[in-house]
C-alpha atoms as a PDB file:
ATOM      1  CA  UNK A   1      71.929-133.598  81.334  1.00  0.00           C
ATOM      2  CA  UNK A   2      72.703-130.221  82.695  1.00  0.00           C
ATOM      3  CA  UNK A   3      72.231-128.826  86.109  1.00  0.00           C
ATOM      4  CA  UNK A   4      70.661-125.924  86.407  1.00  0.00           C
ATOM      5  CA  UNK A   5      73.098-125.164  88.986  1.00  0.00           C
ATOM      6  CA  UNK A   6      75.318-125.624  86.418  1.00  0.00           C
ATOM      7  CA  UNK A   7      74.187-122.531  84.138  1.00  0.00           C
ATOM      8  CA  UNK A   8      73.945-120.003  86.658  1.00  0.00           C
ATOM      9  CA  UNK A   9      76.354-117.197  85.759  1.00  0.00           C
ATOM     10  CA  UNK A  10      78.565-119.468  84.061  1.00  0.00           C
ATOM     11  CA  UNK A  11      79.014-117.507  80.394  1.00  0.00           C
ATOM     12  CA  UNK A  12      80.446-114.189  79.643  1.00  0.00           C
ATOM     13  CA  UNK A  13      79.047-111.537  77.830  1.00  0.00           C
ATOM     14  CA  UNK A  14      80.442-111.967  74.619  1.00  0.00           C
ATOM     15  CA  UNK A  15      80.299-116.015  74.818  1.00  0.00           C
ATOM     16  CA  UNK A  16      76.882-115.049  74.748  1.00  0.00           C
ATOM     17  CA  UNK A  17      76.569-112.914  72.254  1.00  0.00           C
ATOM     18  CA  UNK A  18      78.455-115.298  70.142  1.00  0.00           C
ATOM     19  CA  UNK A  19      76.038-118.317  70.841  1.00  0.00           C
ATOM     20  CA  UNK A  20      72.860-116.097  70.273  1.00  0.00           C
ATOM     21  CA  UNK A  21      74.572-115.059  67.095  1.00  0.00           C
ATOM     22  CA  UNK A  22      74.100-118.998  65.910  1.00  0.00           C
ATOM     23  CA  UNK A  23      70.612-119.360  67.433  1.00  0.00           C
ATOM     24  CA  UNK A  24      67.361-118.151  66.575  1.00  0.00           C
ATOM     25  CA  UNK A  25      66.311-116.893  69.566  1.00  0.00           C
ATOM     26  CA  UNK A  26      63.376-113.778  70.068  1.00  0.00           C
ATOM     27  CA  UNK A  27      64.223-111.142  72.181  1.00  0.00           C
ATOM     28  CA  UNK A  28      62.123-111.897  75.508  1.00  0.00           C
ATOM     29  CA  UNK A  29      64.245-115.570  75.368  1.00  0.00           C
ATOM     30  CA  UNK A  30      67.489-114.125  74.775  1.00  0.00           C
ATOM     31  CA  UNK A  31      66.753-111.818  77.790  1.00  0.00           C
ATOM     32  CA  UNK A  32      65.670-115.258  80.017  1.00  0.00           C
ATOM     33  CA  UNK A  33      69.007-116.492  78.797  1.00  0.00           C
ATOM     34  CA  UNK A  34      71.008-113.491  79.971  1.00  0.00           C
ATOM     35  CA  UNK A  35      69.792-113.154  83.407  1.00  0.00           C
ATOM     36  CA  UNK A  36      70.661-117.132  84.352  1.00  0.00           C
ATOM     37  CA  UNK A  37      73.941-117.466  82.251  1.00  0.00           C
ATOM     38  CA  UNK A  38      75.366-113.983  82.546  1.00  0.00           C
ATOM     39  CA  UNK A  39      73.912-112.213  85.258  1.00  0.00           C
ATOM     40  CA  UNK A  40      73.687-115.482  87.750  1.00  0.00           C
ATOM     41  CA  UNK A  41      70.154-115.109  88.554  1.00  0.00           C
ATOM     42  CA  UNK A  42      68.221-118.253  89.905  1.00  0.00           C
ATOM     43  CA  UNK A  43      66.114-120.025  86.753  1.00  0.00           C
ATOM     44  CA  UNK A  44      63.279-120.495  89.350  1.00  0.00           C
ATOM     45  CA  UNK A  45      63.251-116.263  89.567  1.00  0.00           C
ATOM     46  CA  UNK A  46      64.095-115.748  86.453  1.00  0.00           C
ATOM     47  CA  UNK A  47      60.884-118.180  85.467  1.00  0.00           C
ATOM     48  CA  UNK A  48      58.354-116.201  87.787  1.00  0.00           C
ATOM     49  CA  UNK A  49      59.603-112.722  86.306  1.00  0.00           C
ATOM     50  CA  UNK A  50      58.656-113.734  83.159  1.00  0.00           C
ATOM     51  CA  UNK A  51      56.023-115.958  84.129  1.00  0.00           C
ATOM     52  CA  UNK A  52      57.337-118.791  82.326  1.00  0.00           C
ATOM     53  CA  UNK A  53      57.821-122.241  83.476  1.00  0.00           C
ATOM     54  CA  UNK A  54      60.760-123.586  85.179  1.00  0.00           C
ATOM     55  CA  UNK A  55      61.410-125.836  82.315  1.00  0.00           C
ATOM     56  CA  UNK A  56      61.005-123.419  79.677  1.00  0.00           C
ATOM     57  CA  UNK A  57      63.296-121.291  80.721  1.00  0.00           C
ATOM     58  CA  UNK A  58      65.852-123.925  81.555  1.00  0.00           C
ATOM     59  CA  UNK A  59      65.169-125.207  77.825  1.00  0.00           C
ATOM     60  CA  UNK A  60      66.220-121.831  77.122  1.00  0.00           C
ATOM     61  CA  UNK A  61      69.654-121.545  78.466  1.00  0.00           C
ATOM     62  CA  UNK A  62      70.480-125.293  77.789  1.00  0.00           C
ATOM     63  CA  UNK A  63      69.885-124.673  74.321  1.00  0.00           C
ATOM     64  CA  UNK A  64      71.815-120.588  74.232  1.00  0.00           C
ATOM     65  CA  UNK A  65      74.391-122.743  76.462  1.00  0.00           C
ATOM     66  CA  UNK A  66      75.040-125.813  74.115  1.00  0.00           C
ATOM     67  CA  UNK A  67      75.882-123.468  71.545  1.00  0.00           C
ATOM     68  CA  UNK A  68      78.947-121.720  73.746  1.00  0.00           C
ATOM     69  CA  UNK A  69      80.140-125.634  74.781  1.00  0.00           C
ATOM     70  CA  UNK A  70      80.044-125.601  71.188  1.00  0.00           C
ATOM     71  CA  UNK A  71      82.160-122.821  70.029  1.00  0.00           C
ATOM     72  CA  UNK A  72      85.207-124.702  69.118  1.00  0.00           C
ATOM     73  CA  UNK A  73      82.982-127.338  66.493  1.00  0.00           C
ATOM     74  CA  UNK A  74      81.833-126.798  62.909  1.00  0.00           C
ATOM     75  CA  UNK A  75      79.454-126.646  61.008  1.00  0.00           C
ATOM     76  CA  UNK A  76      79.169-127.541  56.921  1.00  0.00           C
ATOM     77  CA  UNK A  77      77.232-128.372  54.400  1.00  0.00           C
ATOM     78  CA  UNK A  78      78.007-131.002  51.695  1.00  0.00           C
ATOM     79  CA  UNK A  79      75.858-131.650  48.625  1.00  0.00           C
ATOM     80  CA  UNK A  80      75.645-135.615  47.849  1.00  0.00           C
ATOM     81  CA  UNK A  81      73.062-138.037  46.343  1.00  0.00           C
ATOM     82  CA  UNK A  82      70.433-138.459  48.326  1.00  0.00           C
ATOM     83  CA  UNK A  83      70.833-142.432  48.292  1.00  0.00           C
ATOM     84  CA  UNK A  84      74.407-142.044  49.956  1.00  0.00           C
ATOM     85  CA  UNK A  85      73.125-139.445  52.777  1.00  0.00           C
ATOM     86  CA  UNK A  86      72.516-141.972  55.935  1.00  0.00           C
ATOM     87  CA  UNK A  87      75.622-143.592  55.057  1.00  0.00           C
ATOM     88  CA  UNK A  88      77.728-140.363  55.104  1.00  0.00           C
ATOM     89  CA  UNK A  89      75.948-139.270  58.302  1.00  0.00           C
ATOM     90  CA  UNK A  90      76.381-142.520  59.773  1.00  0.00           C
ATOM     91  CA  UNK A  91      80.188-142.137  58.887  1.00  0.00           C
ATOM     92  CA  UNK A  92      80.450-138.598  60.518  1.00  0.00           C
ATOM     93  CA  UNK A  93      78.501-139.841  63.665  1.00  0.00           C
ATOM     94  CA  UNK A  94      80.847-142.865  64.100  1.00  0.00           C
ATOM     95  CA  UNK A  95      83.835-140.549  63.441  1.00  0.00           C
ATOM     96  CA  UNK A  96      82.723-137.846  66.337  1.00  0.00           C
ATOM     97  CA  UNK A  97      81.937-140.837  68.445  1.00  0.00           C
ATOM     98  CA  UNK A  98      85.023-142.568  68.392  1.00  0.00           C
ATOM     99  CA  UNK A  99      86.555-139.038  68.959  1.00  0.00           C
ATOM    100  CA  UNK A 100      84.657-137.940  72.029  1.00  0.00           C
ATOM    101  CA  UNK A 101      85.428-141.500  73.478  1.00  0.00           C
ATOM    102  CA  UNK A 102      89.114-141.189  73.289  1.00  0.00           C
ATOM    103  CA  UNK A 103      88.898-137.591  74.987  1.00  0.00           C
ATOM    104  CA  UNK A 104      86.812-138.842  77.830  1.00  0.00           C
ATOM    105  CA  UNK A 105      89.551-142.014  78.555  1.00  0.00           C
ATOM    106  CA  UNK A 106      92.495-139.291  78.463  1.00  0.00           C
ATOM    107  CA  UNK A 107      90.607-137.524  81.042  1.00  0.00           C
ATOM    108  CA  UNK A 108      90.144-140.539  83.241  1.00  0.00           C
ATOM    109  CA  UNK A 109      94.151-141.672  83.004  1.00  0.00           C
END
Protein backbone atom coordinates (compact mmCIF):
# COMPACT_ATOMS: atom_id res chain seq x y z
CA UNK A 1 0.00 0.00 0.00
CA UNK A 2 1.26 3.39 -0.86
CA UNK A 3 1.39 6.51 1.16
CA UNK A 4 0.15 9.28 -0.17
CA UNK A 5 2.98 10.97 1.37
CA UNK A 6 4.78 8.82 -0.60
CA UNK A 7 3.65 10.23 -4.17
CA UNK A 8 3.99 13.74 -3.54
CA UNK A 9 6.51 15.15 -6.02
CA UNK A 10 8.25 12.01 -6.23
CA UNK A 11 8.38 11.49 -10.38
CA UNK A 12 10.01 13.55 -12.97
CA UNK A 13 8.63 14.91 -15.90
CA UNK A 14 9.54 12.55 -18.36
CA UNK A 15 9.04 9.39 -15.87
CA UNK A 16 5.75 10.66 -16.28
CA UNK A 17 5.31 11.06 -19.53
CA UNK A 18 6.66 7.64 -20.00
CA UNK A 19 4.09 5.95 -17.56
CA UNK A 20 1.08 7.93 -19.12
CA UNK A 21 2.44 6.73 -22.41
CA UNK A 22 1.45 2.93 -21.10
CA UNK A 23 -1.82 4.03 -19.45
CA UNK A 24 -5.03 5.03 -20.66
CA UNK A 25 -5.55 7.89 -18.87
CA UNK A 26 -8.08 11.16 -20.08
CA UNK A 27 -6.71 14.36 -19.90
CA UNK A 28 -8.41 15.93 -16.63
CA UNK A 29 -6.68 12.53 -14.76
CA UNK A 30 -3.42 12.88 -16.26
CA UNK A 31 -3.53 16.56 -15.07
CA UNK A 32 -4.62 15.17 -11.22
CA UNK A 33 -1.61 12.97 -11.70
CA UNK A 34 0.81 15.76 -12.57
CA UNK A 35 0.10 18.14 -9.88
CA UNK A 36 0.71 15.30 -6.88
CA UNK A 37 3.63 13.34 -8.60
CA UNK A 38 5.40 16.13 -10.43
CA UNK A 39 4.50 19.31 -9.14
CA UNK A 40 4.31 18.07 -5.22
CA UNK A 41 0.96 19.37 -4.57
CA UNK A 42 -1.06 17.86 -1.56
CA UNK A 43 -3.73 14.98 -3.01
CA UNK A 44 -6.22 16.49 -0.45
CA UNK A 45 -5.82 20.06 -2.70
CA UNK A 46 -5.36 18.61 -5.59
CA UNK A 47 -8.89 16.57 -4.82
CA UNK A 48 -10.88 19.87 -3.91
CA UNK A 49 -9.52 21.68 -7.18
CA UNK A 50 -10.97 19.25 -9.12
CA UNK A 51 -13.65 18.38 -6.91
CA UNK A 52 -12.86 14.86 -6.84
CA UNK A 53 -12.56 12.62 -3.95
CA UNK A 54 -9.56 12.03 -1.95
CA UNK A 55 -9.51 8.49 -3.04
CA UNK A 56 -10.04 9.05 -6.56
CA UNK A 57 -7.44 11.01 -7.06
CA UNK A 58 -5.05 8.94 -5.01
CA UNK A 59 -6.35 5.91 -7.29
CA UNK A 60 -5.09 8.11 -9.86
CA UNK A 61 -1.49 8.56 -9.12
CA UNK A 62 -1.12 5.01 -7.57
CA UNK A 63 -2.12 3.66 -10.73
CA UNK A 64 0.16 6.64 -13.25
CA UNK A 65 2.80 5.74 -10.34
CA UNK A 66 2.83 1.82 -10.54
CA UNK A 67 3.54 2.17 -14.03
CA UNK A 68 7.02 4.35 -13.40
CA UNK A 69 7.97 1.56 -10.38
CA UNK A 70 7.40 -0.41 -13.34
CA UNK A 71 9.59 0.88 -15.99
CA UNK A 72 12.30 -1.63 -15.84
CA UNK A 73 9.50 -4.90 -16.35
CA UNK A 74 7.94 -6.29 -19.52
CA UNK A 75 5.35 -6.86 -21.03
CA UNK A 76 4.43 -9.83 -23.85
CA UNK A 77 2.11 -11.62 -25.32
CA UNK A 78 2.26 -15.40 -26.08
CA UNK A 79 -0.33 -17.31 -28.09
CA UNK A 80 -1.02 -20.94 -26.45
CA UNK A 81 -4.00 -23.36 -26.15
CA UNK A 82 -6.37 -22.19 -24.13
CA UNK A 83 -6.35 -25.51 -21.91
CA UNK A 84 -2.57 -24.81 -20.97
CA UNK A 85 -3.21 -20.92 -20.08
CA UNK A 86 -3.62 -21.12 -16.02
CA UNK A 87 -0.83 -23.40 -15.98
CA UNK A 88 1.56 -21.07 -17.91
CA UNK A 89 0.34 -18.12 -15.82
CA UNK A 90 0.65 -20.01 -12.78
CA UNK A 91 4.33 -20.78 -13.94
CA UNK A 92 5.14 -17.03 -14.65
CA UNK A 93 3.52 -15.98 -11.25
CA UNK A 94 5.61 -18.56 -9.30
CA UNK A 95 8.68 -17.50 -11.33
CA UNK A 96 8.23 -13.51 -10.45
CA UNK A 97 7.46 -14.65 -6.97
CA UNK A 98 10.33 -16.56 -6.19
CA UNK A 99 12.25 -13.61 -7.84
CA UNK A 100 10.90 -10.70 -5.85
CA UNK A 101 11.51 -12.91 -2.67
CA UNK A 102 15.15 -13.33 -3.21
CA UNK A 103 15.51 -9.42 -3.87
CA UNK A 104 13.72 -8.52 -0.71
CA UNK A 105 16.22 -11.12 1.55
CA UNK A 106 19.36 -9.41 -0.25
CA UNK A 107 18.01 -6.24 0.95
CA UNK A 108 17.57 -7.39 4.50
CA UNK A 109 21.38 -9.07 4.73
Amino acid sequence: MVKSSDLMGVVSDKEFNTACQKTRIRDKARQVAYDVLVAGLDIKEVAAKNKMSYQRVKNICVRVFSEVECSDSVEFTVKMPAEIAPYAQQVLNTIKTIYELRNSKKGQD
